[in-house]
C-alpha atoms as a PDB file:
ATOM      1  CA  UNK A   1     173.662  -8.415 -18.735  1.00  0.00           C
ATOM      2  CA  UNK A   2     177.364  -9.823 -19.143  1.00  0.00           C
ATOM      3  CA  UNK A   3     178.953  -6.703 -17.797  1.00  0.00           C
ATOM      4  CA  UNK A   4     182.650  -8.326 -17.786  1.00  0.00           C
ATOM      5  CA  UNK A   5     182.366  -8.618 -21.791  1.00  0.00           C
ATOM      6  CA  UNK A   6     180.999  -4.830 -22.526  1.00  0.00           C
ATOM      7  CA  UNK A   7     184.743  -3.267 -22.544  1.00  0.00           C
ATOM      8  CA  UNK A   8     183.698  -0.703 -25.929  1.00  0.00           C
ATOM      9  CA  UNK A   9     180.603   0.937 -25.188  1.00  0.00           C
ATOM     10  CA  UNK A  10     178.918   3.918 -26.977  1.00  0.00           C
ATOM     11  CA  UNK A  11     178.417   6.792 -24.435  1.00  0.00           C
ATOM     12  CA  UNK A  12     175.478   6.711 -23.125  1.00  0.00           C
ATOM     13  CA  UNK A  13     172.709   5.017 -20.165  1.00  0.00           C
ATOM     14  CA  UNK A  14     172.442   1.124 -20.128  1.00  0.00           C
ATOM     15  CA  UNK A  15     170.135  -0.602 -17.551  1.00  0.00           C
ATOM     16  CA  UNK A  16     170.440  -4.709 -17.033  1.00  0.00           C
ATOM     17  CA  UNK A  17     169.970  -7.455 -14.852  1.00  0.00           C
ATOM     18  CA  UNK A  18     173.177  -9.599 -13.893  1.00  0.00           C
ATOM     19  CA  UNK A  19     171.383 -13.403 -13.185  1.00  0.00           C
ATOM     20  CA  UNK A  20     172.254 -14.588  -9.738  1.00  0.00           C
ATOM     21  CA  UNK A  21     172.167 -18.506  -9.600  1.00  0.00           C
ATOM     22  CA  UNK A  22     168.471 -19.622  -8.278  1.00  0.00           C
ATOM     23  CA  UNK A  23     167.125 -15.979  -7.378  1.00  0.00           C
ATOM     24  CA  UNK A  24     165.960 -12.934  -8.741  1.00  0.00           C
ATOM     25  CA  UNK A  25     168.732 -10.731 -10.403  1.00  0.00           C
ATOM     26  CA  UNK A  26     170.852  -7.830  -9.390  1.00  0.00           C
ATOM     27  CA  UNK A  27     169.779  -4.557 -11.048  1.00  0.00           C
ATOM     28  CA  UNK A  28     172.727  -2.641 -12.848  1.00  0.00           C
ATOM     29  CA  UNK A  29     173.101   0.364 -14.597  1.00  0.00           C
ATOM     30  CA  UNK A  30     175.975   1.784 -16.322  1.00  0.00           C
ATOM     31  CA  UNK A  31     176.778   5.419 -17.125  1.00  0.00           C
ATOM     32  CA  UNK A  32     179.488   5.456 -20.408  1.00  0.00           C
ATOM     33  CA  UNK A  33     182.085   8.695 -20.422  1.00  0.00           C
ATOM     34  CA  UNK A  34     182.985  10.396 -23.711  1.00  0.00           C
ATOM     35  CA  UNK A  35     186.270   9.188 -23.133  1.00  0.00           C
ATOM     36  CA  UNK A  36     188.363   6.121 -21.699  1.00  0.00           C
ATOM     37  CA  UNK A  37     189.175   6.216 -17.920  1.00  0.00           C
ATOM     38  CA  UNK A  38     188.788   4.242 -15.044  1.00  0.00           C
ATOM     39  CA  UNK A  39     185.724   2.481 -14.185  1.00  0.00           C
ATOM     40  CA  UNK A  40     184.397   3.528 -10.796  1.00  0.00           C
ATOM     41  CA  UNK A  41     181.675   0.892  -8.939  1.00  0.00           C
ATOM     42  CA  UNK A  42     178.905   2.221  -6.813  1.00  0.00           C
ATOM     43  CA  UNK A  43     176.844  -0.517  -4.551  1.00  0.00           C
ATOM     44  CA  UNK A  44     174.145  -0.102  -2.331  1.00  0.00           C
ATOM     45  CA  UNK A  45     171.342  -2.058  -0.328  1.00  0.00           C
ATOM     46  CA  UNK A  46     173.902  -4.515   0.668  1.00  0.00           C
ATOM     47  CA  UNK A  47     171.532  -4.016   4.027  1.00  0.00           C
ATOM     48  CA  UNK A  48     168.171  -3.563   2.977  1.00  0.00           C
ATOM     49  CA  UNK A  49     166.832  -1.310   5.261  1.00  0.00           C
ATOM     50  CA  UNK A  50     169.663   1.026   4.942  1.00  0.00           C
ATOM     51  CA  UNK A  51     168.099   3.571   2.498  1.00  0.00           C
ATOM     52  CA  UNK A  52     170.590   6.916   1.732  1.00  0.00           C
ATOM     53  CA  UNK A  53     172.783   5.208  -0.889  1.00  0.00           C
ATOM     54  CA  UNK A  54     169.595   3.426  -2.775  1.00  0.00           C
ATOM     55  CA  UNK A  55     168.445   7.200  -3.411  1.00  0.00           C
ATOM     56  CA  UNK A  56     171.940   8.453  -3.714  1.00  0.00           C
ATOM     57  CA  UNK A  57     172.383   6.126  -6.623  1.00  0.00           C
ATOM     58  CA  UNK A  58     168.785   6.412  -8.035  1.00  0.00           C
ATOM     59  CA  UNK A  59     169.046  10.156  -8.085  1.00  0.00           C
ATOM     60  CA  UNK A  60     172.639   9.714  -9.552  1.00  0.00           C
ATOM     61  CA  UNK A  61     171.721   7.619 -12.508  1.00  0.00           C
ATOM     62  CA  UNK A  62     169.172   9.922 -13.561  1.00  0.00           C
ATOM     63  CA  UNK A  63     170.986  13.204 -13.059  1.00  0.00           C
ATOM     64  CA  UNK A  64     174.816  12.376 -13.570  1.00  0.00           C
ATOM     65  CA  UNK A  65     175.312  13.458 -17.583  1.00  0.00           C
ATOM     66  CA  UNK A  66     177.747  10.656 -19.414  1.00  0.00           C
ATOM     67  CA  UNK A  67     179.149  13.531 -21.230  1.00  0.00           C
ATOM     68  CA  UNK A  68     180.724  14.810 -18.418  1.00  0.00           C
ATOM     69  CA  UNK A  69     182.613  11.836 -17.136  1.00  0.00           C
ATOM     70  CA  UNK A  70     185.584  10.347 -18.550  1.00  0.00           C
ATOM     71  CA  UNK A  71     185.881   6.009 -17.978  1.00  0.00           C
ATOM     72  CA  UNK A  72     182.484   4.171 -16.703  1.00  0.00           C
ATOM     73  CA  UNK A  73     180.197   4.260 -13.495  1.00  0.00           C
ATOM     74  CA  UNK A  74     178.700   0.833 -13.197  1.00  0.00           C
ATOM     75  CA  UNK A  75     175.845   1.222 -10.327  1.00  0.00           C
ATOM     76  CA  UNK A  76     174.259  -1.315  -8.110  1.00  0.00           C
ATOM     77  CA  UNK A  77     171.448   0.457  -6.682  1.00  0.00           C
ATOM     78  CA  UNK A  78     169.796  -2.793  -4.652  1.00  0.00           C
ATOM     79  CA  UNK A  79     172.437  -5.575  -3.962  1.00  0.00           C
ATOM     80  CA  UNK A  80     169.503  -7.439  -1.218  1.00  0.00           C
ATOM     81  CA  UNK A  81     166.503  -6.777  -3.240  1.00  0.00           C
ATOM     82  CA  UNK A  82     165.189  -9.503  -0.988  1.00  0.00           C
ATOM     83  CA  UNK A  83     165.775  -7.689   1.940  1.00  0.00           C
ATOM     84  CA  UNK A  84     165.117  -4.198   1.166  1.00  0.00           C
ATOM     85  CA  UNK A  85     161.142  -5.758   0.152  1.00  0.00           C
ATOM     86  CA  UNK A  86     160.880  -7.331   3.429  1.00  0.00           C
ATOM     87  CA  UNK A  87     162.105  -4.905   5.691  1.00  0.00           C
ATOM     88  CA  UNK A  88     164.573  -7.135   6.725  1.00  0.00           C
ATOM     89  CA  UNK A  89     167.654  -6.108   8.798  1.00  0.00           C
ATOM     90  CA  UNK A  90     170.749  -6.642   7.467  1.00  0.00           C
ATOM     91  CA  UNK A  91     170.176 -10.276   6.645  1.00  0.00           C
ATOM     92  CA  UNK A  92     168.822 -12.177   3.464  1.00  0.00           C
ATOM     93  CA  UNK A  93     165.673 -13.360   4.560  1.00  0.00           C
ATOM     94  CA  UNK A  94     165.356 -16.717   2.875  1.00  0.00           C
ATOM     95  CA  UNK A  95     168.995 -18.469   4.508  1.00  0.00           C
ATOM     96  CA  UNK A  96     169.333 -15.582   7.247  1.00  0.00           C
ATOM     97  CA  UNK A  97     173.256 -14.761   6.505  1.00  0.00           C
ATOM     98  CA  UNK A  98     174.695 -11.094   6.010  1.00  0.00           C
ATOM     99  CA  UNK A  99     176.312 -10.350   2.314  1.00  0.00           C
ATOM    100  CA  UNK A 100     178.654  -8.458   4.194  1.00  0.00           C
ATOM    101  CA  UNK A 101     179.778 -11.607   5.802  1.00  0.00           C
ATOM    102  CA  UNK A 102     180.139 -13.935   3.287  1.00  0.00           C
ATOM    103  CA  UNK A 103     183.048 -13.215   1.085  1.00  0.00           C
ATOM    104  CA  UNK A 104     185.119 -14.738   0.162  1.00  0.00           C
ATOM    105  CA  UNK A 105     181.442 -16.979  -1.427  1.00  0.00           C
ATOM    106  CA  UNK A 106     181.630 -20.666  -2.267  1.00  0.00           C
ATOM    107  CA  UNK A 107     181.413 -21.874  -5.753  1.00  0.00           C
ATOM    108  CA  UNK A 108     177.944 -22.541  -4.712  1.00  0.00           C
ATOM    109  CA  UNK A 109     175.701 -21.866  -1.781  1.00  0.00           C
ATOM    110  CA  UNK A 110     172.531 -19.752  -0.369  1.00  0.00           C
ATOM    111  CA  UNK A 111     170.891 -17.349  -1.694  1.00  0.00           C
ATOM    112  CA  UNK A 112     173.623 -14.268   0.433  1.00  0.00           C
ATOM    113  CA  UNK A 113     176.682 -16.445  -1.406  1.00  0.00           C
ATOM    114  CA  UNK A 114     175.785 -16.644  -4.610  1.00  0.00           C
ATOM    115  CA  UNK A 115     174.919 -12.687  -4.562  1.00  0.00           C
ATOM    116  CA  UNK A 116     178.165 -12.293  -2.998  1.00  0.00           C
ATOM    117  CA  UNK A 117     179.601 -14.726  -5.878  1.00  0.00           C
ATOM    118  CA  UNK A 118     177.955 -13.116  -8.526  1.00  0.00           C
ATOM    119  CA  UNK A 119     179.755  -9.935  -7.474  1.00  0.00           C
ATOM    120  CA  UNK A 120     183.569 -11.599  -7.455  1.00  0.00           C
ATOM    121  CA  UNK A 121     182.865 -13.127 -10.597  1.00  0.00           C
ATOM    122  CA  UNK A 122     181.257 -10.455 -12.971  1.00  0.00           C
ATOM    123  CA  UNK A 123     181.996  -6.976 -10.996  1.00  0.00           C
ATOM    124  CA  UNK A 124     185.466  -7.351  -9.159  1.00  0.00           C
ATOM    125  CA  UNK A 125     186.850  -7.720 -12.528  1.00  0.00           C
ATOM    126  CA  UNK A 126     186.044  -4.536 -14.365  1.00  0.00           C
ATOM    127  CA  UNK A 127     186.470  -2.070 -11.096  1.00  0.00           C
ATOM    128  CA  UNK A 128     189.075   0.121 -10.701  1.00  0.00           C
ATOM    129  CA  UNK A 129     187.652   1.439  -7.476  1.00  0.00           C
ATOM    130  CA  UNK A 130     184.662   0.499  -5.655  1.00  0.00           C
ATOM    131  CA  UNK A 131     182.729   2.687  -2.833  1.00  0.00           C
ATOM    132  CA  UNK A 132     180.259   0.378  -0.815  1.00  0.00           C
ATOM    133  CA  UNK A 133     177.289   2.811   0.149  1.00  0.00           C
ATOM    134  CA  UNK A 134     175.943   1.744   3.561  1.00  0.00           C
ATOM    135  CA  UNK A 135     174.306   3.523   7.105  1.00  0.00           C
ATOM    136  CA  UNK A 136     172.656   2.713  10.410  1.00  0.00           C
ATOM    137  CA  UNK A 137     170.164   0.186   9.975  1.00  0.00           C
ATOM    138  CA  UNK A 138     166.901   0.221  11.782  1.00  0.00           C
ATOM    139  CA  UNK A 139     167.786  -0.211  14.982  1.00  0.00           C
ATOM    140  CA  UNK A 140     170.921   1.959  14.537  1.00  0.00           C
ATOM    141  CA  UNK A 141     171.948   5.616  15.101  1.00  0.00           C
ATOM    142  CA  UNK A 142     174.649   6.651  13.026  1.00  0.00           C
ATOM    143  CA  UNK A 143     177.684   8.927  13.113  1.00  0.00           C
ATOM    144  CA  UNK A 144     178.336  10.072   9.414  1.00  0.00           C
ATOM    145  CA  UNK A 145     182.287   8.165   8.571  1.00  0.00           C
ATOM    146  CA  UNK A 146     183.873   6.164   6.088  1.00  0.00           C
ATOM    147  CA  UNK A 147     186.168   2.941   6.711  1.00  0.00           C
ATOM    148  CA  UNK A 148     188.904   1.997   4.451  1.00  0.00           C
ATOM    149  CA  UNK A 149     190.886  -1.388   4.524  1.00  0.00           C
ATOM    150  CA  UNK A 150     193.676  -1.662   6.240  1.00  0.00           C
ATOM    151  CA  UNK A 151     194.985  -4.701   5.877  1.00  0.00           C
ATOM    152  CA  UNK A 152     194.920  -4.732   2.067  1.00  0.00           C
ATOM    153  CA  UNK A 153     198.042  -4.771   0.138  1.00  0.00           C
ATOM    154  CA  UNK A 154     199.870  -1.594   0.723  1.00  0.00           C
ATOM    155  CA  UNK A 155     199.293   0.563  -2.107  1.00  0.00           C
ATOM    156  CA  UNK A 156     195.645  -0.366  -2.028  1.00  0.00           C
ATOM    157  CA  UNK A 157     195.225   0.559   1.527  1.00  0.00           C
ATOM    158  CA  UNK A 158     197.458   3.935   0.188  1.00  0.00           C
ATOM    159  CA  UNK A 159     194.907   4.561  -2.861  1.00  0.00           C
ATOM    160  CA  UNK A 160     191.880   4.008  -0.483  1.00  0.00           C
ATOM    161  CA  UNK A 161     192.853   5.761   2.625  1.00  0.00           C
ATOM    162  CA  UNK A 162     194.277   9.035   0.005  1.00  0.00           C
ATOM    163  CA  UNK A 163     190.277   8.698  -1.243  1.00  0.00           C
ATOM    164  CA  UNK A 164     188.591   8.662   1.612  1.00  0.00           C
ATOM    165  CA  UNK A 165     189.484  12.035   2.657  1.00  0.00           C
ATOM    166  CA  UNK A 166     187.627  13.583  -0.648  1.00  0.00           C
ATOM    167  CA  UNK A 167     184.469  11.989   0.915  1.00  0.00           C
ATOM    168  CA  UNK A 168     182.350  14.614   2.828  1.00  0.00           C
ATOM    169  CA  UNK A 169     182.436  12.960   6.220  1.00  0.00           C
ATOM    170  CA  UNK A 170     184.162  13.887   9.383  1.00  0.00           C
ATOM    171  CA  UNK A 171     185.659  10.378  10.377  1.00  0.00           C
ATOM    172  CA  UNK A 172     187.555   8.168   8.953  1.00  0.00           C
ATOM    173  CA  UNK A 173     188.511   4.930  10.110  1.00  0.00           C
ATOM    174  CA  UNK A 174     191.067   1.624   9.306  1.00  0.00           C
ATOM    175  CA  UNK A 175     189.286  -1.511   9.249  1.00  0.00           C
ATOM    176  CA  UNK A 176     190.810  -4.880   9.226  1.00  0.00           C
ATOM    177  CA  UNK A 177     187.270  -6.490   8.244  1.00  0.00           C
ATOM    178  CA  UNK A 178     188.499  -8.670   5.052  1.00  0.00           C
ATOM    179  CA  UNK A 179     184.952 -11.090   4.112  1.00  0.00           C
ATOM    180  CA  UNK A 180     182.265  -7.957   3.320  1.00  0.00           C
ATOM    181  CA  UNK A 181     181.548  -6.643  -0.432  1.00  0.00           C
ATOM    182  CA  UNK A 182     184.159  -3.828   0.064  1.00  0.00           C
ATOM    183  CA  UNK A 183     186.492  -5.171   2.190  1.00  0.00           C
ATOM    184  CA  UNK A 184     187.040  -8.662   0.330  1.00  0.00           C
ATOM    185  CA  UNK A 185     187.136  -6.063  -3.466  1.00  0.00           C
ATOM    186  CA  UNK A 186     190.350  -4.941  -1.191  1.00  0.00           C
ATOM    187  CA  UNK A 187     191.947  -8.141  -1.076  1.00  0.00           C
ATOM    188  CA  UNK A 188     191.906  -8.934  -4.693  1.00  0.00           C
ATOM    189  CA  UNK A 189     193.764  -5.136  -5.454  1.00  0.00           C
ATOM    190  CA  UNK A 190     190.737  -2.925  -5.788  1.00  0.00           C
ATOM    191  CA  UNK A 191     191.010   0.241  -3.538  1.00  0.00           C
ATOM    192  CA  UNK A 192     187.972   0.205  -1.972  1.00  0.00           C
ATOM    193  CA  UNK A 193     185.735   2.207   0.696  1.00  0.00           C
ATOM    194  CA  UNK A 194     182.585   2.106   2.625  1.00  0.00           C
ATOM    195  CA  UNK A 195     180.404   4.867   3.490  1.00  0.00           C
ATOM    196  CA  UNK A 196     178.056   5.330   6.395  1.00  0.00           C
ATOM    197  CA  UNK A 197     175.150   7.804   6.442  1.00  0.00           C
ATOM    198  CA  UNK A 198     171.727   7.654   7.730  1.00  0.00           C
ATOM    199  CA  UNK A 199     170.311   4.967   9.827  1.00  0.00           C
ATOM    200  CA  UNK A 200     167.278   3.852  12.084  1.00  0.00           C
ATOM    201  CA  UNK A 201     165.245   3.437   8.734  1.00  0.00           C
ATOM    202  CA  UNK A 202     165.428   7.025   7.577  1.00  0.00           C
ATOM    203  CA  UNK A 203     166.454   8.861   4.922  1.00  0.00           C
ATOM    204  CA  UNK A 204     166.524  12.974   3.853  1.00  0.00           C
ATOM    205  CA  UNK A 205     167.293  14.627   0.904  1.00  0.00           C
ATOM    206  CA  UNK A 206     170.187  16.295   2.716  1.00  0.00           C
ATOM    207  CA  UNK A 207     172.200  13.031   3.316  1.00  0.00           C
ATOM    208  CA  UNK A 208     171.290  12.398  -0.154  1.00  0.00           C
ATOM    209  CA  UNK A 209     172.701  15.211  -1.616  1.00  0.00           C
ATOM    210  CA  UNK A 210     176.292  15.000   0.524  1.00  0.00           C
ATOM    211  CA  UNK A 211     176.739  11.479  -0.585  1.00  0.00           C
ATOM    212  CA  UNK A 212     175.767  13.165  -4.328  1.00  0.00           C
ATOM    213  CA  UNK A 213     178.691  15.560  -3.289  1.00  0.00           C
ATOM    214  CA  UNK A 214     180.919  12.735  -2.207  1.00  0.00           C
ATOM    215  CA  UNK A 215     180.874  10.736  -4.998  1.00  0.00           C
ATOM    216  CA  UNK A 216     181.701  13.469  -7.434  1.00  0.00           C
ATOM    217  CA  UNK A 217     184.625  14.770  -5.309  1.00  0.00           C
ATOM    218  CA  UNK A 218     185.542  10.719  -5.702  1.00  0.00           C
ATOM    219  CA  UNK A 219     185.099  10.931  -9.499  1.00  0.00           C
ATOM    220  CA  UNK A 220     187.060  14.113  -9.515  1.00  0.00           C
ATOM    221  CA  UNK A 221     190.200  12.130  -7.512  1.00  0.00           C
ATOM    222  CA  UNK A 222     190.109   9.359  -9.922  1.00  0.00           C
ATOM    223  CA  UNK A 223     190.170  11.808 -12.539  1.00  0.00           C
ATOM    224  CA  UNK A 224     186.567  11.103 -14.171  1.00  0.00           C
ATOM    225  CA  UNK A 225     185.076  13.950 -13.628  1.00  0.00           C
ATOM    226  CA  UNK A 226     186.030  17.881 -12.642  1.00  0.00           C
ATOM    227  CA  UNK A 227     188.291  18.773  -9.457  1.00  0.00           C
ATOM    228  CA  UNK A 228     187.494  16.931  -6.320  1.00  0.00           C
ATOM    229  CA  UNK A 229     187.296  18.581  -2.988  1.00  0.00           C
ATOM    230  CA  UNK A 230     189.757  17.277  -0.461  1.00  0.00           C
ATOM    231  CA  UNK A 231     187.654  17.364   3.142  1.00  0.00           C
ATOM    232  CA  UNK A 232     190.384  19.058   5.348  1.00  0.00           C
ATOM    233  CA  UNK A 233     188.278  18.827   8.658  1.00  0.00           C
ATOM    234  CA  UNK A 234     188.141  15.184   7.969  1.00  0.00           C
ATOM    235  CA  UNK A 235     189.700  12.980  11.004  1.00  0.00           C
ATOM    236  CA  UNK A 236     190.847   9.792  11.336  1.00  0.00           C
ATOM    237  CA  UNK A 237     189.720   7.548  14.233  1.00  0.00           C
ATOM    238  CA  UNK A 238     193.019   5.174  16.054  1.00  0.00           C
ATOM    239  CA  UNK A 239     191.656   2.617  18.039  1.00  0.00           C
ATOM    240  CA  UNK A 240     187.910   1.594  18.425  1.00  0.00           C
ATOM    241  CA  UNK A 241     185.725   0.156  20.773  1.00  0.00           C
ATOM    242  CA  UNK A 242     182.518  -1.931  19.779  1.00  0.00           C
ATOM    243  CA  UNK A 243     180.575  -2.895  23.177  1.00  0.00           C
ATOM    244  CA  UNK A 244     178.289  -5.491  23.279  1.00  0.00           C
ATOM    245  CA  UNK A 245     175.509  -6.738  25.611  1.00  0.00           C
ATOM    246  CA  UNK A 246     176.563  -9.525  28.524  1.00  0.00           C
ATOM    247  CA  UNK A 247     172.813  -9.711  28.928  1.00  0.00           C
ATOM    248  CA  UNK A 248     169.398  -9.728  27.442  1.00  0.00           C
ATOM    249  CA  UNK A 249     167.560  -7.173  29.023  1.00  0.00           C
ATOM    250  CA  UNK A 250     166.522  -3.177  28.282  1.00  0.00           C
ATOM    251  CA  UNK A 251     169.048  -0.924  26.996  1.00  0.00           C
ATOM    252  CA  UNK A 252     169.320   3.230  28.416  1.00  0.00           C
ATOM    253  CA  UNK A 253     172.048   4.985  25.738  1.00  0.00           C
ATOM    254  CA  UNK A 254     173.442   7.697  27.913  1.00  0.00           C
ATOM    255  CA  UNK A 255     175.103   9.379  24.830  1.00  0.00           C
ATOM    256  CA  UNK A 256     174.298  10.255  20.893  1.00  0.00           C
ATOM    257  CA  UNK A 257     176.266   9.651  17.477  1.00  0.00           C
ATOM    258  CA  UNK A 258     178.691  12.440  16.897  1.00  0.00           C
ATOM    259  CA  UNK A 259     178.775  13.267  21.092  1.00  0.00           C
ATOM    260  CA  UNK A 260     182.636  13.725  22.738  1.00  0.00           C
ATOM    261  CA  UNK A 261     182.869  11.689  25.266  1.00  0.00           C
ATOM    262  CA  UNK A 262     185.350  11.201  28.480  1.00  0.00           C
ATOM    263  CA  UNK A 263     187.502   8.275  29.811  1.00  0.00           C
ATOM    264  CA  UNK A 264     185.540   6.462  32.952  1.00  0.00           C
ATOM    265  CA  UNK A 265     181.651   8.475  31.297  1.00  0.00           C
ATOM    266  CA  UNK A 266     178.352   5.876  31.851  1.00  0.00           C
ATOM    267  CA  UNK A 267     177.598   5.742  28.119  1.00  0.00           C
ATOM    268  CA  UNK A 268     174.911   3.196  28.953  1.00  0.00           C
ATOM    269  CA  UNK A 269     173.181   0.434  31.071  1.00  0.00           C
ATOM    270  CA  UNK A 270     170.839  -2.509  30.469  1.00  0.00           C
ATOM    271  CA  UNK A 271     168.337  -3.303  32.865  1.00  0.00           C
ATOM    272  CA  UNK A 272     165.748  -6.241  33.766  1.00  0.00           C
ATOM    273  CA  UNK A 273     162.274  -5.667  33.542  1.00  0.00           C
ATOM    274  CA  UNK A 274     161.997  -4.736  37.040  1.00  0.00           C
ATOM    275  CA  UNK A 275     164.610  -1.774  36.460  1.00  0.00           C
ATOM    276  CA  UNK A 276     167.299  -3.830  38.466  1.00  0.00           C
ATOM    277  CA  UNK A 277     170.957  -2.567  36.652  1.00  0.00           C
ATOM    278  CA  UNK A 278     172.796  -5.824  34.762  1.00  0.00           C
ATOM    279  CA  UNK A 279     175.128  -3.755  32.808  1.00  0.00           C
ATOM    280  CA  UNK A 280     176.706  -0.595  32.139  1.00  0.00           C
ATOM    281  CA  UNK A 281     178.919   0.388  29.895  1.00  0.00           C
ATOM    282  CA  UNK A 282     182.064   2.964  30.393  1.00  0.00           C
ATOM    283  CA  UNK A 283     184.342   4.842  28.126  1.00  0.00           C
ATOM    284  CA  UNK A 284     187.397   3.512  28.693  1.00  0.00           C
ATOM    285  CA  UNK A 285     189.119   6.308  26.508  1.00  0.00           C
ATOM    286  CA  UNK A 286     188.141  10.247  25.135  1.00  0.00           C
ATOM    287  CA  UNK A 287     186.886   9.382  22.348  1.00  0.00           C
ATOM    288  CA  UNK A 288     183.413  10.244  20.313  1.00  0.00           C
ATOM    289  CA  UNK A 289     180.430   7.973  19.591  1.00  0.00           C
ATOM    290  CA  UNK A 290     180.169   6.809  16.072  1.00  0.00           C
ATOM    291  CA  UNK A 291     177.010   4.595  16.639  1.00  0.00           C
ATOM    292  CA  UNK A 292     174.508   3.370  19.126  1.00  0.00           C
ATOM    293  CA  UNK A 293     171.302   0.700  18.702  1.00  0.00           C
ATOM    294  CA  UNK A 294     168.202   2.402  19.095  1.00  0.00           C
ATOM    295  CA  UNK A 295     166.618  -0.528  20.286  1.00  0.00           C
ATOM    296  CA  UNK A 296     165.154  -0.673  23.544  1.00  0.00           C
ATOM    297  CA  UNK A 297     165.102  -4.429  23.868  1.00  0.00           C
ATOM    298  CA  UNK A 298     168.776  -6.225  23.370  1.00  0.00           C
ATOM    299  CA  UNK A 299     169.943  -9.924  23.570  1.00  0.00           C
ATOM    300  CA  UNK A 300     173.385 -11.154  24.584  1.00  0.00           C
ATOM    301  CA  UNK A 301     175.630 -10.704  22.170  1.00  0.00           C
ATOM    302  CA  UNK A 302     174.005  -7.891  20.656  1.00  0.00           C
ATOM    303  CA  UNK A 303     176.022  -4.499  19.659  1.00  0.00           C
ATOM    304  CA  UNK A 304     175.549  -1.328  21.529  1.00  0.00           C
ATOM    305  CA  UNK A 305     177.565   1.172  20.469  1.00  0.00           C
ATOM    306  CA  UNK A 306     180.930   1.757  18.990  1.00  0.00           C
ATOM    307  CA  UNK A 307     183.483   4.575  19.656  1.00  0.00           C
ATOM    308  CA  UNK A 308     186.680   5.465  18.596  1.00  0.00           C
ATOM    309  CA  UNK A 309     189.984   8.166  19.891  1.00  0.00           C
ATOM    310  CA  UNK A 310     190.405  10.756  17.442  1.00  0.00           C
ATOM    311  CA  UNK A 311     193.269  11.931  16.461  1.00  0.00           C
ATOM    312  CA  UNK A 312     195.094  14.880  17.471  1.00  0.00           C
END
């Protein structure tokens, strides 16, 4: 499906597969408006056990009328097919390597590059904006937010930040993350975002239906649809904090996803087996929680949770 040479298309539904070089294809769909505008790009399953935006985009394709929307909607419902079959988290499971870690790809390499190449090459070029749909993965609890880039050029950080807020998430927050499938789209001039609901291998119809909500408030701001809703409550998050594990051992989360928390509050400990304390883990700021592992075992290295000051 050579996406990058269908610029006049007759409004309507077109399904494809874009070839990815020695693997299985990427499933795309396209939904064609009545009338020119921009083209907006919709991803999902970059994680394959992160299930909201697979639905989201499933239930999308089938509902979202072409009549009503002026430009294109180019969908990627499964971006790690491979992944998503295996129940594997967040990684590719034949070389092991996260998509969201491998831009900018090669000109060739495994299986995670040349998805992530396949992207630059034939999607990057006919977005206008992309929105990255992610969540929690399975060992993950999740805070509902959206990150823009913040280190794109300036009036792509402007464009994404100004969309973010018509999202229907609390928190909002600046990431300087430039080699993942939204964040690299940033540094080649496409305002993009990335949008976090679910997690720990779940999905419900009601986080499907607020990232349905979302993305037509989105359409409405690029003007591809009717008037967007700008999400007033919405805050932004100034400085984060992602702790990690000094030790392998058992982790205790003291706190949940969405929970205020306090300068100097135990927000969590590891343990050894026989319940002797290696770790714990302190707020150094007020802040909230925006995501915890689930996991009971950890290794070294491993993430724990991630919080962030709000602002005033």
């Amino acid at each position: 499906m050579q996406i990058i040479d269908r610029k006049a298309l007759d409004t309507g539904r077109i399904t494809g597969i874009l070839p990815v070089r020695g693997g299985p294809g990427l499933p795309v769909w396209m939904l064609c408006g009545a009338s020119d505008g921009p083209t907006l790009v919709l991803t999902a399953g970059v994680h394959g056990c992160e299930y909201v935006g697979i639905v989201t985009l499933r239930q999308l394709f089938a509902t979202l009328s072409p009549a009503q929307i002026r430009g294109r909607v180019i969908l990627m419902p499964l971006v790690n097919g491979e992944g998503f079959y295996a129940g594997s988290k967040q990684v590719v499971p034949s070389d092991g390597k996260n998509i969201n870690r491998v831009f900018p790809p090669p000109a060739e390499g495994t299986m995670a590059q040349e998805i992530a190449r396949t992207v630059v090459e034939q999607i990057y070029p006919n977005a206008d904006f992309l929105l990255d749909l992610h969540g929690g993965d399975v060992n993950e609890a999740m805070t509902p937010l959206v990150f823009y880039p913040a280190t794109a050029a300036p009036d792509v950080t402007a464009q994404a930040k100004a969309a973010a807020q018509h999202l229907e998430v609390m928190y909002r927050i600046p990431s300087t993350v430039q080699n993942g499938l939204y964040s690299y789209a940033a540094q080649c001039g496409i305002p993009s975002l990335l949008m976090e609901v679910g997690g720990m291998g779940l999905w419900t119809e009601k986080q499907v239906e607020m990232e349905l909500r979302s993305i037509q408030s989105l359409m409405g701001y690029l003007d591809m649809g009717p008037a967007p809703v700008k999400n007033i409550r919405q805050k932004e998050t100034m400085e984060m904090c992602y702790a990690e594990a000094d030790f392998s051992g058992l982790w205790f989360p003291e706190v949940k996803p969405e929970r205020l928390i306090s300068a100097g509050q135990m927000l969590g400990r590891i343990e050894d087996l026989e319940g002797h304390i290696l770790q714990t883990v302190h707020a150094r700021w007020d802040g909230i929680v925006l995501y915890h592992t689930v996991s009971l075992g950890v290794a070294a290295e491993d993430a724990l949770l991630a919080y962030g000051k709000i602002e005033e």
